[in-house]
C-alpha atoms as a PDB file:
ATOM      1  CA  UNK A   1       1.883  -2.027  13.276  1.00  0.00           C
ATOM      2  CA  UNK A   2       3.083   1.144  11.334  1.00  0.00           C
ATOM      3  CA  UNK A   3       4.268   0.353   7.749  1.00  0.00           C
ATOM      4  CA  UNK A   4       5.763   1.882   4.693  1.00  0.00           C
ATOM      5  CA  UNK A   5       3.366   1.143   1.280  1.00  0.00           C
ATOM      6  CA  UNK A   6       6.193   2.237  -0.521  1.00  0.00           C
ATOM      7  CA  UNK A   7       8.440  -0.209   1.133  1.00  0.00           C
ATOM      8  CA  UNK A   8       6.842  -2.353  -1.252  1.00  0.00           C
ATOM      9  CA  UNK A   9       8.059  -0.943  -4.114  1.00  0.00           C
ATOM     10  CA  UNK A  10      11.374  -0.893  -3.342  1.00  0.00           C
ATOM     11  CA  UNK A  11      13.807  -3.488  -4.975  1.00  0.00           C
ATOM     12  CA  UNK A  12      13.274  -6.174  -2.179  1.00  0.00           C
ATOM     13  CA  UNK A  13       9.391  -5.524  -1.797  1.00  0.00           C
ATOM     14  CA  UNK A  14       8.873  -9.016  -1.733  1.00  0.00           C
ATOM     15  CA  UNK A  15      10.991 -10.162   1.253  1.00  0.00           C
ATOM     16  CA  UNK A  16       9.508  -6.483   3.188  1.00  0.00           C
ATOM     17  CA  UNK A  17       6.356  -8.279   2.324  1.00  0.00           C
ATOM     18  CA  UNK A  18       7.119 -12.103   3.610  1.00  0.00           C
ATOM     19  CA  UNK A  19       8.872 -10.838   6.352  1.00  0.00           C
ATOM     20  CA  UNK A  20       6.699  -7.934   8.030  1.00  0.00           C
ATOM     21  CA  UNK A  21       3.637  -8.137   6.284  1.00  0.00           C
ATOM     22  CA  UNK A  22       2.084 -10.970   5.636  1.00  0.00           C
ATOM     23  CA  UNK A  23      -1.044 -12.467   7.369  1.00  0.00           C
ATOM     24  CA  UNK A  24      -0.165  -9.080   9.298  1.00  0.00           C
ATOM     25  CA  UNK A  25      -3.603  -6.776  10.265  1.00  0.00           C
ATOM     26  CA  UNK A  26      -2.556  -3.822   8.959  1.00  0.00           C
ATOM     27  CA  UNK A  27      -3.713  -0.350   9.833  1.00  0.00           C
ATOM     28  CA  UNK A  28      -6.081   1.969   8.223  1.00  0.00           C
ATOM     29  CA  UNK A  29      -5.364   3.097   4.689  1.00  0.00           C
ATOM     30  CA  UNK A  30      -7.426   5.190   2.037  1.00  0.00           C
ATOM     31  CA  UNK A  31      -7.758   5.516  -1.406  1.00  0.00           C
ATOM     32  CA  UNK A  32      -9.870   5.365  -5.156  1.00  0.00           C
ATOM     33  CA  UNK A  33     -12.239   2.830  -6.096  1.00  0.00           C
ATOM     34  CA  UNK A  34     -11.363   1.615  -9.572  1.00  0.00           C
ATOM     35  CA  UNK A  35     -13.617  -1.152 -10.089  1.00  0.00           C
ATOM     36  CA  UNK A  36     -15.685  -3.575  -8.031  1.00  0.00           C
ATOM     37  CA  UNK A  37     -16.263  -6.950  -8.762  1.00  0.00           C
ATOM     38  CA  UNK A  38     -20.225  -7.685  -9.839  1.00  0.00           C
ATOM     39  CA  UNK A  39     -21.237  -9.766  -6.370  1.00  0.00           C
ATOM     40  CA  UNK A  40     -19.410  -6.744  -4.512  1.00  0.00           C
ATOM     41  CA  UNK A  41     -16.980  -9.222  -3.256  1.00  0.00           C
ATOM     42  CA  UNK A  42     -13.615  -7.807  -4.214  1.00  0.00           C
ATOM     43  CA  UNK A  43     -12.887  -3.722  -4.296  1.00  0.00           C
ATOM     44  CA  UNK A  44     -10.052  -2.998  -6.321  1.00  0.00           C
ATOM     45  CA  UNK A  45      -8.263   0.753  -4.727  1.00  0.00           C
ATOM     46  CA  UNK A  46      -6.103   2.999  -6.030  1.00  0.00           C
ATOM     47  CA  UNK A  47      -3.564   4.682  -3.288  1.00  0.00           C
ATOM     48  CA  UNK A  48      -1.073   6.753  -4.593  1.00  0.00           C
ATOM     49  CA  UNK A  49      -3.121   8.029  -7.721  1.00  0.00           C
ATOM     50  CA  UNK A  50      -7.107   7.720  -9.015  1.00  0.00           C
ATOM     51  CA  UNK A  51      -6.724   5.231 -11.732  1.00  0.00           C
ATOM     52  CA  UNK A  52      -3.683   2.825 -10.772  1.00  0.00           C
ATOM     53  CA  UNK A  53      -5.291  -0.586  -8.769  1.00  0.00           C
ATOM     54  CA  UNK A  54      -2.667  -1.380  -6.509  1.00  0.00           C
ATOM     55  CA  UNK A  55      -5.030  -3.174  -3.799  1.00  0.00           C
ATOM     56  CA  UNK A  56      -7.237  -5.584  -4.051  1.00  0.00           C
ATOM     57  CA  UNK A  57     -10.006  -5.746  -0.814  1.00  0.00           C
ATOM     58  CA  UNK A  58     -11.406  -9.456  -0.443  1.00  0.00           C
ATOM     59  CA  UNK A  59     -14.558  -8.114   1.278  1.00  0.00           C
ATOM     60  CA  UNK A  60     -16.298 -10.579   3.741  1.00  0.00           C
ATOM     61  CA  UNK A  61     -19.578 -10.124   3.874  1.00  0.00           C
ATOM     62  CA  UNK A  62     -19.541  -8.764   0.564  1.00  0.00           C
ATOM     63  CA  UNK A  63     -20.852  -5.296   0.045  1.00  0.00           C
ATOM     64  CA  UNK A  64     -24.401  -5.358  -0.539  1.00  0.00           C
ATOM     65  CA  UNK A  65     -25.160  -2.145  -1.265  1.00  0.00           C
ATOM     66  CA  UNK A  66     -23.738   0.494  -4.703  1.00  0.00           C
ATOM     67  CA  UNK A  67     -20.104   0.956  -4.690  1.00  0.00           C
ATOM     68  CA  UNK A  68     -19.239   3.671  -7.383  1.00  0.00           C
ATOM     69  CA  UNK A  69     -16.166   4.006  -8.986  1.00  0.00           C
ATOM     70  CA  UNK A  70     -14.087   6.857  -7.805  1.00  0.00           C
ATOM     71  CA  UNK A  71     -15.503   6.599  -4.449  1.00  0.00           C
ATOM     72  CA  UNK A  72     -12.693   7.119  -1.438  1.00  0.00           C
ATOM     73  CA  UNK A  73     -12.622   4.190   0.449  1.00  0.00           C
ATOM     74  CA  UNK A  74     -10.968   3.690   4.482  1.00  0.00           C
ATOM     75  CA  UNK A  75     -10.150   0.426   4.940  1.00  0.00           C
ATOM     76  CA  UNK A  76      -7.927  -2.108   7.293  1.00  0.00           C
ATOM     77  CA  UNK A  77      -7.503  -5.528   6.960  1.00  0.00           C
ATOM     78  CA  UNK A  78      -5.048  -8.586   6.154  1.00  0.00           C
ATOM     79  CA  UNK A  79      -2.517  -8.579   3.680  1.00  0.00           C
ATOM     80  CA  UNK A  80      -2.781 -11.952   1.886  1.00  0.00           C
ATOM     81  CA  UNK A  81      -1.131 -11.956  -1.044  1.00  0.00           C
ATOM     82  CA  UNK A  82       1.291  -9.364  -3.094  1.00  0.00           C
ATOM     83  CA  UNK A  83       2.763  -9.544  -6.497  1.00  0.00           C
ATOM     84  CA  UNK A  84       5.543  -7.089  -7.562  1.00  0.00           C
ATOM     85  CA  UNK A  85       4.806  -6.780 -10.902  1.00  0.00           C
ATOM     86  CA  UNK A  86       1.980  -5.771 -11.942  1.00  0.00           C
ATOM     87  CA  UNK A  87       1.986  -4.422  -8.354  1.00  0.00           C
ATOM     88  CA  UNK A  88      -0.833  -5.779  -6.538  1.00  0.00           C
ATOM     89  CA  UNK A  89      -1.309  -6.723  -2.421  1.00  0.00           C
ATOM     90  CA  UNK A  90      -4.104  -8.575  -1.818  1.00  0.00           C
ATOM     91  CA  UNK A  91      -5.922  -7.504   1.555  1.00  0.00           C
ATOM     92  CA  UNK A  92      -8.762  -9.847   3.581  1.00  0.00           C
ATOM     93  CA  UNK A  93     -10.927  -7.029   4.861  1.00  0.00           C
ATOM     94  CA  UNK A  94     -13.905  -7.146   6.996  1.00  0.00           C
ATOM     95  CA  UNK A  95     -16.876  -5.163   5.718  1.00  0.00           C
ATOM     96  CA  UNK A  96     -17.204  -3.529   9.021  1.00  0.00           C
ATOM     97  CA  UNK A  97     -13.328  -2.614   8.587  1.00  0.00           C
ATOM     98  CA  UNK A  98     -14.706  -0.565   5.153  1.00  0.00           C
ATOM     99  CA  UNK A  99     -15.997   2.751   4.807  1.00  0.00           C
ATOM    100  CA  UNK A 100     -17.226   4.777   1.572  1.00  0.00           C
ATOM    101  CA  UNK A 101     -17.387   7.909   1.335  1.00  0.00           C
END
């Protein structure tokens, strides 16, 4: 499925998201770490700068190993959620889906 992230920030984000989007398996995107939760369950990943968290990676198994922040991440995985302001999509991502580089 090719999509548009910044489809998502347009006016009607919200209906792009319910209509094409969701419980869609989307295809690979990169960005920035900006924080991980402590159990290494949930990545939260700048795109379209280094500091901004605009995704949030659900990570099943979680990540076992040390994620750093500022680390580029390649992921691909389900969106689940998304919330227009703050801007947020929630994504359901396999670890095997994740790379860090």
């Amino acid at each position: 499925m090719a999509w548009d992230p910044g489809l998502l920030q347009a006016q009607d984000g919200t209906e792009y998201y319910e209509r094409l989007l969701k419980g869609a398996y989307l295809p690979a995107l990169s960005g920035i770490v900006v924080s991980v939760s402590a159990d290494g369950a949930v990545l939260f990943v700048a795109i379209s700068d280094r500091t901004t968290p605009e995704i949030r990676l659900r990570v099943k198994p979680r990540i076992t190993r040390t994620v750093l922040r500022g680390a580029e991440v390649v992921f691909r995985g389900v969106a689940a959620t998304f919330a227009p302001e703050p801007f947020l999509l929630t994504m359901d991502v396999f670890a095997g889906d994740l790379t860090l580089r």
